[in-house]
Protein backbone atom coordinates (compact mmCIF):
# COMPACT_ATOMS: atom_id res chain seq x y z
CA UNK A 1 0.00 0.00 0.00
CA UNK A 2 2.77 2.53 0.39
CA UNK A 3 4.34 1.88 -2.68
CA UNK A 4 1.33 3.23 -4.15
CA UNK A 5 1.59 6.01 -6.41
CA UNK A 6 0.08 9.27 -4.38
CA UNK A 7 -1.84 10.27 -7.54
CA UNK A 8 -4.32 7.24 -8.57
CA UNK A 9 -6.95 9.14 -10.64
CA UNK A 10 -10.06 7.96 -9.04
CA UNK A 11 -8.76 6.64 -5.48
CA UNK A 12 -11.32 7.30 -2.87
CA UNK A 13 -10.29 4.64 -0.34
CA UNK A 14 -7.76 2.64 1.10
CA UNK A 15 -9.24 -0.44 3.23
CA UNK A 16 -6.35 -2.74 4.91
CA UNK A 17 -7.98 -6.06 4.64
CA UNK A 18 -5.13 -7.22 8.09
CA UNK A 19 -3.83 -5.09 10.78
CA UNK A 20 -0.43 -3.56 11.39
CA UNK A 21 0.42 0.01 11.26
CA UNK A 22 -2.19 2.08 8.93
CA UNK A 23 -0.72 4.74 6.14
CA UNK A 24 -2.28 7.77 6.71
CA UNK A 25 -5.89 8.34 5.69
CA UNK A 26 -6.21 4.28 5.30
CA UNK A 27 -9.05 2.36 7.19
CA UNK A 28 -8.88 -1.19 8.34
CA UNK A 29 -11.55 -3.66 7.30
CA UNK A 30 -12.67 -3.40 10.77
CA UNK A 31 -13.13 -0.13 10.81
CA UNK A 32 -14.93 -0.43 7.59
CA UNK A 33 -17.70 -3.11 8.98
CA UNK A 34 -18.04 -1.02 11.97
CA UNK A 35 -19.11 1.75 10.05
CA UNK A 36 -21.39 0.38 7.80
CA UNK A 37 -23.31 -1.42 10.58
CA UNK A 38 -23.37 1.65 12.44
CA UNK A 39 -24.82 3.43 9.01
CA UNK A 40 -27.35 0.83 8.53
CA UNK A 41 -28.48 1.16 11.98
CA UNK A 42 -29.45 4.59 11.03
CA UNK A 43 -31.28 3.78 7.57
CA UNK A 44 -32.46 0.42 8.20
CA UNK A 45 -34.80 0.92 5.35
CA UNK A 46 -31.95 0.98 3.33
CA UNK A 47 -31.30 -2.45 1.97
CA UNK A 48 -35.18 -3.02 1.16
CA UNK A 49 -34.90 0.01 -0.87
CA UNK A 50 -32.13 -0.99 -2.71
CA UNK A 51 -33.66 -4.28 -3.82
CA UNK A 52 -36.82 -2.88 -5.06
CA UNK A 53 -34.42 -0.22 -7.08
CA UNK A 54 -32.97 -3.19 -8.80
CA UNK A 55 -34.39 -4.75 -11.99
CA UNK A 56 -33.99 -7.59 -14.84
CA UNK A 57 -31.56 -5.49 -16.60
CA UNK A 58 -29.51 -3.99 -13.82
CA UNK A 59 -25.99 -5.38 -12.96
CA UNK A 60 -25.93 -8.27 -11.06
CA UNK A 61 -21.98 -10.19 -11.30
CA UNK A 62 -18.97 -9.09 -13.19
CA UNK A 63 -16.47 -11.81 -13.89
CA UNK A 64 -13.10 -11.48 -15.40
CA UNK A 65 -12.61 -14.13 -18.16
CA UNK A 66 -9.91 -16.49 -17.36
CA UNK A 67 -7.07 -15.22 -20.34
CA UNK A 68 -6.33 -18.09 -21.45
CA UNK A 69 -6.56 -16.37 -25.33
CA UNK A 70 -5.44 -12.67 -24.05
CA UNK A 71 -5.70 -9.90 -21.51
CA UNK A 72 -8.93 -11.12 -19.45
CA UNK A 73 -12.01 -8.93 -19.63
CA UNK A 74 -14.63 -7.65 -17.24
CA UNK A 75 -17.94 -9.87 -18.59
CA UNK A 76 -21.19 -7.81 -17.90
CA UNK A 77 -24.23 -10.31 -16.30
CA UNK A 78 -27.21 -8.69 -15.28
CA UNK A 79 -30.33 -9.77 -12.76
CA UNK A 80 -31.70 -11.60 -16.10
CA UNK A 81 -29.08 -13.59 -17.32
CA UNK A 82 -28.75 -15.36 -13.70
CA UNK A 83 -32.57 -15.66 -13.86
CA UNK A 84 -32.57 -17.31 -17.11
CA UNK A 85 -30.21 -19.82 -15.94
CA UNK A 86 -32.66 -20.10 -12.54
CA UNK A 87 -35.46 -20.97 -14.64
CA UNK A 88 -33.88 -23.24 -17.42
CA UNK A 89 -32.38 -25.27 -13.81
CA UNK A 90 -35.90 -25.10 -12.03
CA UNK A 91 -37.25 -26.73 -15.23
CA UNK A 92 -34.68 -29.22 -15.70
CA UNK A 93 -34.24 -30.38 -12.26
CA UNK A 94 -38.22 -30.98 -11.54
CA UNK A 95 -38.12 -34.25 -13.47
CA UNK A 96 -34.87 -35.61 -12.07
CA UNK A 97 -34.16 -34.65 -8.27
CA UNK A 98 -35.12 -37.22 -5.62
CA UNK A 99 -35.16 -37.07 -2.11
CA UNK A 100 -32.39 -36.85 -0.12
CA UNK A 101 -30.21 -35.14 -3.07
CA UNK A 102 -26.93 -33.49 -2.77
CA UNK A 103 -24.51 -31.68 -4.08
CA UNK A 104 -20.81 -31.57 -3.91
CA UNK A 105 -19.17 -28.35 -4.91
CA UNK A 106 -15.77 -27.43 -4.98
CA UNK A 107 -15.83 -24.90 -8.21
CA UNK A 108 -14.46 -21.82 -7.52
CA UNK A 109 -17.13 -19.81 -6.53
CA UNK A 110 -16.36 -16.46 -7.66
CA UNK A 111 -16.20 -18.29 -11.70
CA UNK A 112 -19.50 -18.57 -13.78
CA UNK A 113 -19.77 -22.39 -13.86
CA UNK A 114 -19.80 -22.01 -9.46
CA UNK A 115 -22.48 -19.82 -9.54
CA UNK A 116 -24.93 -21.48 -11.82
CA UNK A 117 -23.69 -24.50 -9.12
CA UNK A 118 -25.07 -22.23 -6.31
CA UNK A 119 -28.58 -21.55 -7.82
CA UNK A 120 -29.23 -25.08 -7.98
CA UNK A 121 -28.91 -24.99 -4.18
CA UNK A 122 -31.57 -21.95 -3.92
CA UNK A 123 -33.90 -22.90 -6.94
CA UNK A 124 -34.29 -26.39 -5.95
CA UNK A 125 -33.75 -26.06 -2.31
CA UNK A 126 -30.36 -28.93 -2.74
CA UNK A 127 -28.47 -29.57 0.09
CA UNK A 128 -25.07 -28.91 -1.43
CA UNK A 129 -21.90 -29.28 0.70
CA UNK A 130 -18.68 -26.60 0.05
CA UNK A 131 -15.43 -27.70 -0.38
CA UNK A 132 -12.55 -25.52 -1.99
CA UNK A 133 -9.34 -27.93 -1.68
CA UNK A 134 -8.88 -31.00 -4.40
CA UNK A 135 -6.09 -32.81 -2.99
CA UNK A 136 -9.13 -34.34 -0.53
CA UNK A 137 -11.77 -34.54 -3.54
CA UNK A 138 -11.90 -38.52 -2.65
CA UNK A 139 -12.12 -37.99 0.91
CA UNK A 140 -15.12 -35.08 0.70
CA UNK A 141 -17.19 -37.34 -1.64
CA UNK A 142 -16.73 -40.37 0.99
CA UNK A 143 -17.98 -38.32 3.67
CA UNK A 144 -21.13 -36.04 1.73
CA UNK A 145 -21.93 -38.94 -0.46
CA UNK A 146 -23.51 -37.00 -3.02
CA UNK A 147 -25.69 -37.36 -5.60
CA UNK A 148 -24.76 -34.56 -7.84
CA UNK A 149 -20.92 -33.09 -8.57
CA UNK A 150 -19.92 -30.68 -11.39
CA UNK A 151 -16.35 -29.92 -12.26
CA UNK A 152 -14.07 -29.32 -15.22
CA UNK A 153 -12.92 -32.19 -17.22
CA UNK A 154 -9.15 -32.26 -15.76
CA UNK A 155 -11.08 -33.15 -12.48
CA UNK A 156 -12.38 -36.22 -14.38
CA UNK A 157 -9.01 -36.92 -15.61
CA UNK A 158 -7.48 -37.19 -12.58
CA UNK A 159 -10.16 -39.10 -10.57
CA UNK A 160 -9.26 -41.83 -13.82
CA UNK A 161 -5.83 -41.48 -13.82
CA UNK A 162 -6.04 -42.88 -9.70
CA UNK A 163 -8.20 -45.25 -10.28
CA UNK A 164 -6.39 -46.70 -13.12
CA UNK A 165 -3.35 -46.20 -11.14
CA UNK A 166 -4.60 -48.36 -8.21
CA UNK A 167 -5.13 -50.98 -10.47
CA UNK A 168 -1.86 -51.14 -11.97
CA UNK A 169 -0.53 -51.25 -8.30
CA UNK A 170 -2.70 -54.24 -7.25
CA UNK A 171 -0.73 -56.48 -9.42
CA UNK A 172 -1.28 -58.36 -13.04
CA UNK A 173 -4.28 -60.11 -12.05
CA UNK A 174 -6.25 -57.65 -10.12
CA UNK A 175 -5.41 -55.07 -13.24
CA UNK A 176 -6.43 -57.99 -15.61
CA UNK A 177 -9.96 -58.51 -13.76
CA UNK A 178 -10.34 -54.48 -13.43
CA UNK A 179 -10.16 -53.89 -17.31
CA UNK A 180 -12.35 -57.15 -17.76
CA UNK A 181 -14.99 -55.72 -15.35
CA UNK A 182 -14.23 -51.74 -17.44
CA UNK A 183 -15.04 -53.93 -20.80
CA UNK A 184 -18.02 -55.49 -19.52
CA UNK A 185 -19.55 -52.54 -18.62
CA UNK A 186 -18.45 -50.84 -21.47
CA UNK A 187 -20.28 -53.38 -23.73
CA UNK A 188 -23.13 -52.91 -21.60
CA UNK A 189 -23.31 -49.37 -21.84
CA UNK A 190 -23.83 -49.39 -25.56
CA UNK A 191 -26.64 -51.46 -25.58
CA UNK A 192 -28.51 -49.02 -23.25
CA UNK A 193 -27.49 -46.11 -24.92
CA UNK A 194 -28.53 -47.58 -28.37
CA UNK A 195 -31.86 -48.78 -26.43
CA UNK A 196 -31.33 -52.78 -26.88
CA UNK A 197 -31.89 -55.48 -23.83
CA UNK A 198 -28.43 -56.62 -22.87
CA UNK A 199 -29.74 -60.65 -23.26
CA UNK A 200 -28.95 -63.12 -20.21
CA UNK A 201 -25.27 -63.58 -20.70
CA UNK A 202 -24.21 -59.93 -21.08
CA UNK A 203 -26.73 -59.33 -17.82
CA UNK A 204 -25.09 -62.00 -16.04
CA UNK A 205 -21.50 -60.68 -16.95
CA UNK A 206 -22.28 -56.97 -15.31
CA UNK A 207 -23.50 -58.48 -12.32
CA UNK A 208 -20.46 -59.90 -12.01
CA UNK A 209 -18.33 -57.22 -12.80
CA UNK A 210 -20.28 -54.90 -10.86
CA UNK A 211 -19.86 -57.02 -7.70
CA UNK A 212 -16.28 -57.49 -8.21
CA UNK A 213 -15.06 -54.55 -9.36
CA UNK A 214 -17.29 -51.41 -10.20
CA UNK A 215 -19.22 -50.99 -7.51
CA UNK A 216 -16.19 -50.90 -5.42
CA UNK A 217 -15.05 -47.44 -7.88
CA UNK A 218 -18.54 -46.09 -7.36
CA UNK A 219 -17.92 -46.72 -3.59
CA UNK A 220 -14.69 -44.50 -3.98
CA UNK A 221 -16.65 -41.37 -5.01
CA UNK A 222 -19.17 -41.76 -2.47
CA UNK A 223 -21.43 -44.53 -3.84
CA UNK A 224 -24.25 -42.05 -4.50
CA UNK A 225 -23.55 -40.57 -7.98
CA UNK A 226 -26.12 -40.00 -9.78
CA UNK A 227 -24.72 -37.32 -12.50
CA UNK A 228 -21.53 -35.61 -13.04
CA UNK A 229 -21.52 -32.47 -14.61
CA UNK A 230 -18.85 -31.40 -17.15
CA UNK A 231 -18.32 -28.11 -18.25
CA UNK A 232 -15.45 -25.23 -18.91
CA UNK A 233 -13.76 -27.27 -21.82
CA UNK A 234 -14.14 -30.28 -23.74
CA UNK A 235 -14.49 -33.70 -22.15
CA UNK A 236 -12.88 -36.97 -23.81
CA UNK A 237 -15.82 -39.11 -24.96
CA UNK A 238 -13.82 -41.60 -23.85
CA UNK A 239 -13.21 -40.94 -20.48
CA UNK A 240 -17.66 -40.49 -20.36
CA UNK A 241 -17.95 -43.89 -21.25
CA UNK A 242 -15.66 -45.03 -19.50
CA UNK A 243 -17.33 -43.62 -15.88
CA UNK A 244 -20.66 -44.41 -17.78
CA UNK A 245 -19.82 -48.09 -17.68
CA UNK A 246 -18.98 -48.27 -14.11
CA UNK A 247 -22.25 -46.74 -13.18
CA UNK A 248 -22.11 -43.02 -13.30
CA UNK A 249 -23.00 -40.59 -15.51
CA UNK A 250 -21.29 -37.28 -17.16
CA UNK A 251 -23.40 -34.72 -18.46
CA UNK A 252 -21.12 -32.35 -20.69
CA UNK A 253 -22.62 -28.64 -21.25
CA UNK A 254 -21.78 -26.09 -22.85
CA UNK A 255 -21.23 -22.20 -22.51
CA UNK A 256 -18.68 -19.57 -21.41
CA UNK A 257 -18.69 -16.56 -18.94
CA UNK A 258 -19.99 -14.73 -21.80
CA UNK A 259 -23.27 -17.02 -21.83
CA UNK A 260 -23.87 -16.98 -17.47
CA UNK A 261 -22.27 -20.27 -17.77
CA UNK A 262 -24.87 -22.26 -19.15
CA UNK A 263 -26.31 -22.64 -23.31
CA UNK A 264 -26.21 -26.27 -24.11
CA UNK A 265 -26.55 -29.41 -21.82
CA UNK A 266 -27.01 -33.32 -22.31
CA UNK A 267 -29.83 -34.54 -19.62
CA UNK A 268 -30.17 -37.95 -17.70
CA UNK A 269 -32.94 -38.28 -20.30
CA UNK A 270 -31.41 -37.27 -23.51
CA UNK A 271 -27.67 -38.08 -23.69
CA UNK A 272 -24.88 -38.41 -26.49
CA UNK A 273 -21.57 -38.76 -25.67
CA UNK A 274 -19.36 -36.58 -27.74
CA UNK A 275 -21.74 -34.07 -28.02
CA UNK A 276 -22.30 -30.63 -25.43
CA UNK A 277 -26.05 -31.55 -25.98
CA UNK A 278 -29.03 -29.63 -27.11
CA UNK A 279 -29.47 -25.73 -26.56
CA UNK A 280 -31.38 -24.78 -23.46
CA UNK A 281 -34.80 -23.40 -23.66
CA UNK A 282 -34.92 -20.31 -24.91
CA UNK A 283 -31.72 -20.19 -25.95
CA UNK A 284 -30.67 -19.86 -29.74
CA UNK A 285 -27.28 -21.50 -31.31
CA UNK A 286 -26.25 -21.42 -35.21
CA UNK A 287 -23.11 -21.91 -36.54
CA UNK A 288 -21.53 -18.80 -39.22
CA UNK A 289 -20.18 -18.97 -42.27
CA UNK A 290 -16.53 -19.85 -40.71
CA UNK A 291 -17.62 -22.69 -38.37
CA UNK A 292 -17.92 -20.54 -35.91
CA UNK A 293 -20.67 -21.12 -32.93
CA UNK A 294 -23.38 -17.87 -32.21
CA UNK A 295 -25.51 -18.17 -29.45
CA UNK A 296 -28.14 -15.67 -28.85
CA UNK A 297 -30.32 -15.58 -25.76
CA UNK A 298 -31.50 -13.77 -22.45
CA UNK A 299 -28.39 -16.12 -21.07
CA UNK A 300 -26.26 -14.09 -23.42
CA UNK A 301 -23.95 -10.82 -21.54
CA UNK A 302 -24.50 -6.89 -22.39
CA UNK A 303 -21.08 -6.27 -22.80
CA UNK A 304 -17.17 -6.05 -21.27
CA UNK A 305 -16.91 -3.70 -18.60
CA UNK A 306 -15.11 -0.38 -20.06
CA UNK A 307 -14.59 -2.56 -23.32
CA UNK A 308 -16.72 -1.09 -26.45
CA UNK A 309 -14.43 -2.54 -29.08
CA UNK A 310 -14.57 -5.70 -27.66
CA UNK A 311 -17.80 -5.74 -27.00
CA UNK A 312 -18.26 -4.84 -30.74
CA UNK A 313 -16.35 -7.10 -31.63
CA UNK A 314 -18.43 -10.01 -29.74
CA UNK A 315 -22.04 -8.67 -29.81
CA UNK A 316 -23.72 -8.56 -33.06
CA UNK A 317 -26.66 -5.62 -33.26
CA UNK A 318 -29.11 -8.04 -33.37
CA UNK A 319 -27.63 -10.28 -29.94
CA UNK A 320 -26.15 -13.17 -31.61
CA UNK A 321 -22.43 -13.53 -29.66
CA UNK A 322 -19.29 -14.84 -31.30
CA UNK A 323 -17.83 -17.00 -29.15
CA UNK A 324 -14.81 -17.92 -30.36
CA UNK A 325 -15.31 -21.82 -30.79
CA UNK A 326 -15.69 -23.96 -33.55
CA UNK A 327 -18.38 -26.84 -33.66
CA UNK A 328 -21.38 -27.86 -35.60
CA UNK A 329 -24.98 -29.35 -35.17
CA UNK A 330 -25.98 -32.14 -36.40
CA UNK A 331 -29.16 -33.76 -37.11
CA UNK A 332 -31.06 -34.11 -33.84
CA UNK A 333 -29.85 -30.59 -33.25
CA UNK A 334 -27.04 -31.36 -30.70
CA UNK A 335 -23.80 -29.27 -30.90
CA UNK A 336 -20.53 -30.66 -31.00
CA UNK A 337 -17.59 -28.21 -30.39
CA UNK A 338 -14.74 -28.85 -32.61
CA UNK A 339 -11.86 -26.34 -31.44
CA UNK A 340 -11.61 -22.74 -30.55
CA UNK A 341 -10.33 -20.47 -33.27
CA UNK A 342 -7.62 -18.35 -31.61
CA UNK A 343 -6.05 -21.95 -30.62
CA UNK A 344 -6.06 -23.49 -34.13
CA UNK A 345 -3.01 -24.62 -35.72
CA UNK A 346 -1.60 -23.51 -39.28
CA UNK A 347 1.23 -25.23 -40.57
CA UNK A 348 3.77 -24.00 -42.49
CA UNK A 349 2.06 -26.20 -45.08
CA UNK A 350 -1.55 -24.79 -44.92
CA UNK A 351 -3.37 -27.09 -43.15
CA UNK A 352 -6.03 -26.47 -40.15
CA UNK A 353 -5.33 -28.38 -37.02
CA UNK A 354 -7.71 -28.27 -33.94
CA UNK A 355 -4.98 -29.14 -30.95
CA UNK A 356 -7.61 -30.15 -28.24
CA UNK A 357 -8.96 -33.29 -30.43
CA UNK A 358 -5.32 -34.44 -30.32
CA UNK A 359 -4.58 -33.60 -26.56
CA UNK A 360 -8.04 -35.39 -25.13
CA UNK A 361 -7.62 -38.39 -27.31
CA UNK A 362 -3.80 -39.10 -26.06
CA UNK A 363 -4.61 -38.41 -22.99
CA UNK A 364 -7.64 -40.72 -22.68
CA UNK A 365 -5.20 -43.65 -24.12
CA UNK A 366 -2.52 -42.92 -21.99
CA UNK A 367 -3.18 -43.80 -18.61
CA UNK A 368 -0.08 -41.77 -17.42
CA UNK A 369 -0.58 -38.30 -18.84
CA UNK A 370 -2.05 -35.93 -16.84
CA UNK A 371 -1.40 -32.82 -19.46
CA UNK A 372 -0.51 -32.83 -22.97
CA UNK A 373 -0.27 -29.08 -25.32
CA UNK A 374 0.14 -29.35 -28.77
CA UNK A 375 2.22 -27.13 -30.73
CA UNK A 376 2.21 -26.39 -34.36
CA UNK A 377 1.90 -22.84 -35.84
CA UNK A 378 3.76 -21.95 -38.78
CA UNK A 379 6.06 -24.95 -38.66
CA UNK A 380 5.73 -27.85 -40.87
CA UNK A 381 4.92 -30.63 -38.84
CA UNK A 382 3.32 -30.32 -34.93
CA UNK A 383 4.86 -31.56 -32.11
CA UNK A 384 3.83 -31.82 -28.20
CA UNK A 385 4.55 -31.25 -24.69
CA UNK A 386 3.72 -33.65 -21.97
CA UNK A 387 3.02 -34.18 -18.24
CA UNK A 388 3.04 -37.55 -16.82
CA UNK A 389 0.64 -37.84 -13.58
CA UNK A 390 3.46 -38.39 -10.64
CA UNK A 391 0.92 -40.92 -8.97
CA UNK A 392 0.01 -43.18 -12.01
CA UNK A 393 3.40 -43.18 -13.31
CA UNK A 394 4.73 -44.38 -10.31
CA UNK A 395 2.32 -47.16 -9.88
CA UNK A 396 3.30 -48.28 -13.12
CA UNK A 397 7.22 -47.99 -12.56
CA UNK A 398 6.42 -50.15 -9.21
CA UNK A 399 4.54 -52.69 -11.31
CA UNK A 400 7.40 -53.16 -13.45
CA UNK A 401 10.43 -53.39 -11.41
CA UNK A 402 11.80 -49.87 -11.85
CA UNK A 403 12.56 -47.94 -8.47
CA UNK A 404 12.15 -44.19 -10.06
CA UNK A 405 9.63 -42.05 -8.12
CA UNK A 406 10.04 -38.45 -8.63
CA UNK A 407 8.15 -36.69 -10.93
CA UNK A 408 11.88 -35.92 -12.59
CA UNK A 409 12.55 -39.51 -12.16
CA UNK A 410 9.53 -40.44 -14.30
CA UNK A 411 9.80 -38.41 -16.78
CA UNK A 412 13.16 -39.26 -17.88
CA UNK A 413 12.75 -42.99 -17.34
CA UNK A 414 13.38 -44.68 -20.70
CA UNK A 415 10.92 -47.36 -20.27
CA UNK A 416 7.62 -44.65 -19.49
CA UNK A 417 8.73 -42.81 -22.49
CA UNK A 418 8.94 -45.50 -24.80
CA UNK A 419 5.60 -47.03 -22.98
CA UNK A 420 4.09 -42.84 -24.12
CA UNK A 421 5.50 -42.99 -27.24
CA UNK A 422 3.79 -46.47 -28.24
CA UNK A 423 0.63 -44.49 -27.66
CA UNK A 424 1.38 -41.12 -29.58
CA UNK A 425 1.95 -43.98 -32.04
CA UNK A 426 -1.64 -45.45 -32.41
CA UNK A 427 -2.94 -42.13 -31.98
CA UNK A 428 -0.69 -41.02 -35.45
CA UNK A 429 -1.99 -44.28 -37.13
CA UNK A 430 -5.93 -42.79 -36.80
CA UNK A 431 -4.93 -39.35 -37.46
CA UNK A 432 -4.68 -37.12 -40.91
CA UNK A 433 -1.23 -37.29 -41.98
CA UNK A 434 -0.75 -33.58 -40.97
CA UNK A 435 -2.39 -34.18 -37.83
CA UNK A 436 0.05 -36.57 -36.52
CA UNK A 437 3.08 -36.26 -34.00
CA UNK A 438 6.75 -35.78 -35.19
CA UNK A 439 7.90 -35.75 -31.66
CA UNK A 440 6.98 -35.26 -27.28
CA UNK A 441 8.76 -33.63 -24.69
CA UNK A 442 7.98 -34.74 -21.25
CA UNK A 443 8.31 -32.04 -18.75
CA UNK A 444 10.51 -33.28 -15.86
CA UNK A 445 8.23 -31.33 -13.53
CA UNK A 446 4.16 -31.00 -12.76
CA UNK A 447 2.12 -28.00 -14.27
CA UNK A 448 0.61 -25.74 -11.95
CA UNK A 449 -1.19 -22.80 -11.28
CA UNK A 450 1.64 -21.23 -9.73
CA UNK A 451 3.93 -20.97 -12.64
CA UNK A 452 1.04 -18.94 -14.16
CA UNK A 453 0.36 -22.05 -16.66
CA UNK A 454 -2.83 -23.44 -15.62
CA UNK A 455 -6.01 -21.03 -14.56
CA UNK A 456 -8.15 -21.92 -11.28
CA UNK A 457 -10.38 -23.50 -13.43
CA UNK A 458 -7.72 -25.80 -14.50
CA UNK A 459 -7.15 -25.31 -18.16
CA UNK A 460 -3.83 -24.48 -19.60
CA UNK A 461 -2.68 -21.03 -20.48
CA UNK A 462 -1.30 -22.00 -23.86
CA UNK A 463 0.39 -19.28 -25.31
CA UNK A 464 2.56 -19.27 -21.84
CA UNK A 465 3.49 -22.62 -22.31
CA UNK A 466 4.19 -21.90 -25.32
CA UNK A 467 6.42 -19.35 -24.26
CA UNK A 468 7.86 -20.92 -21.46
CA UNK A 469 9.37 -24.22 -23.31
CA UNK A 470 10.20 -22.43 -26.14
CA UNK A 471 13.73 -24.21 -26.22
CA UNK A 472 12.41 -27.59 -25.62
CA UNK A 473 10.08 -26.84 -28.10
CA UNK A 474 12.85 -26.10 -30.58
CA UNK A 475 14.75 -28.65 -29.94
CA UNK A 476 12.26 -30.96 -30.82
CA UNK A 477 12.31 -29.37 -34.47
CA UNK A 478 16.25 -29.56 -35.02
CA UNK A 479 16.97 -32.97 -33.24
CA UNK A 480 17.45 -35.54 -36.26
């Protein structure tokens, strides 16, 4: 505070939010709720007043986006947009909460997709337990049990990466019988989603490998799941399945702080994996002339705070946003998001590549990669960075006789590189030629938030990684 410059156009106030010796003219924060209760003993009228001053089109939140594609921006939501989302929830969750629902929430609270989270606790009156710390994710869904959890896909990730680690660790034979039971189910789950009886043997097989092995992962999370819900960047139809089979279900949406969280949504009822769903009601999505997605609605901003170009720039006259993403609908009117446009890959040689296909799909293979970033732009073939997942890589060193632990360790192991590179392999053999992976780097150490690379929200800040590894990223273009 006292390295502040003296003359801040526009500084009224200086509140100390801890004690210690004040500047002059500063207040503490206990000075400041001191005050204010004293003033509102005097107007007590005061805060009525103010509510009934308020109305649909008034300013009700202002979020900064995250930056992962530039300077973040002040999004404007107003009384409507969070009332929209209020009544598109309070329609949704008539037909599908029971009693003795709950929620577990651990988004960050102060981002779009942990409010719309909050209002399902006041429009449906949903128990919903906070919890802000994922290192005990396991241990909070043990204890709440709940029936309903949303989260970002990395969460998802990682809950698959442990449990696929634990197998490993429990030997051959234990692993053997865990992706026997994952197969099983798997099987099973297509039948039901393609709406055909299972027959007696298939039935008899899941009630085996549901008394063996998945109702023991179900038990992990708290035995009570009755929907995950995805949202704040693509999810790996592979990794829905997958949690599909052993029970549990992932609903992947679809929107942006732009859109109060929410535009499209699968439904317990009306599910396709692969797909963010079907717009909600009342809510309009087309797709331009450059693949881009437009969504116009009452769910859709009025602007960026103190931002008229931008806002320009993402508001048509007529409402329809540009949102930056790439996707199409297809027949039954379901969208399916492709790629976002400032992330898209030209190669020296012309050709369009969308990295986060080829990130989700290695990293739903690989049971050891916890992050993988794609890089490509202007060069003539792409390439990739990679983070193994400290846990599941050691559980496979263990099973195999090696004694490396660190996440350095790991990483430089020869046998987990040549066990990653045997799956960037099979990914290259069902990719476009240009799509496919000259080389990977595995970073000797984790990706955090800390080193500014990953948001709260948990998706990479590309254009620092970028940045960042620039000379391992060369040297995987000049090594023969």
């Amino acid at each position: 505070l006292r390295r502040l410059p003296g003359g801040l156009a526009g500084l009224q106030h200086r509140i100390v939010m801890e004690g210690g010796d004040l500047p002059e003219g500063a207040r503490s924060l206990d000075e400041l709720e001191r005050s204010g209760a004293a003033w509102l003993d005097r107007h007590p009228e005061a805060v009525d007043a103010r509510i009934d001053s308020l109305g649909p089109g008034d300013l009700a939140t202002l979020i900064h986006t995250s930056g992962t594609t530039g300077p973040p921006k002040g999004v404007m939501l107003v009384h409507d947009n969070w009332m929209f989302q209020a009544e598109a929830l309070a329609a949704d969750l008539a037909t599908h909460l029971r009693p003795g629902d709950k929620q577990y929430l651990f988004l960050p609270l102060a981002h779009a997709f942990g409010k719309l989270c909050e209002l399902i606790a006041v429009v449906a009156g949903v128990p919903t337990a906070l919890e802000g710390d994922l290192d005990i994710l396991s241990e909070g869904l043990q204890h709440t049990q709940p029936s309903l959890v949303a989260a970002v896909p990395r969460v998802f990730e990682k809950i698959h990466l442990r449990i696929e680690a634990r197998a490993v660790a429990a030997g051959s034979g234990r692993h053997q019988l865990f992706t026997w039971a994952v197969g099983v189910g798997e099987r099973a789950a297509q039948r039901r989603l393609a709406g055909q009886p299972l027959g007696r043997r298939l039935a008899l097989e899941l009630a085996a490998a549901d008394r063996l092995v998945l109702r023991r992962l179900r038990s992990a999370l708290g035995g009570r799941i009755r929907a995950f819900v995805s949202g704040g960047a693509p999810l790996s139809p592979e990794l829905a399945r997958f949690f599909y089979a052993a029970g549990m279900t992932i609903l992947e949406g679809y929107g942006m702080t732009e859109t109060s969280a929410g535009a499209t949504a699968n439904r317990l009822d009306d599910l396709a994996f692969g797909t963010v769903g079907r717009p909600l009601p009342g809510c309009e999505v087309r797709i331009g002339a450059d693949g881009e997605i437009l969504i116009r609605g009452r769910n859709v901003m009025r602007g960026y705070w103190g931002r008229p170009e931008a806002t320009a720039a993402a508001l048509e006259p007529d409402g329809w946003l540009h949102t930056g993403d790439l996707g199409h609908l297809d027949d039954a009117g379901r969208l399916h998001i492709t790629g976002r446009i400032k992330d898209l890959i030209i190669t020296a040689g012309g050709k369009n590549i969308a990295p986060q296909g080829l990130e989700h799909r290695l990293k739903a293979a690989c049971p050891l990669l916890s992050e993988v970033v794609v890089v490509g732009d202007g060069r003539p073939c792409c390439v990739a960075l990679a983070w193994i997942d400290e846990e599941a890589a050691a559980a496979w060193a263990g099973a195999h006789g090696l004694s490396a632990r660190t996440h350095a360790e790991l990483s430089t192991q020869p046998e987990v590189q040549a066990l990653i590179q045997g799956y960037v392999e099979r990914l290259n053999h069902r990719v476009a030629p240009h799509e496919r992976l000259k080389r990977i780097h595995l970073v000797d150490h984790p990706i955090t938030e800390v080193q500014a690379l990953i948001t709260p929200s948990l998706k990479v800040r590309r254009a620092a990684v970028v940045e960042r590894y620039a000379v391992e990223i060369e040297a995987l273009y000049t090594q023969r």
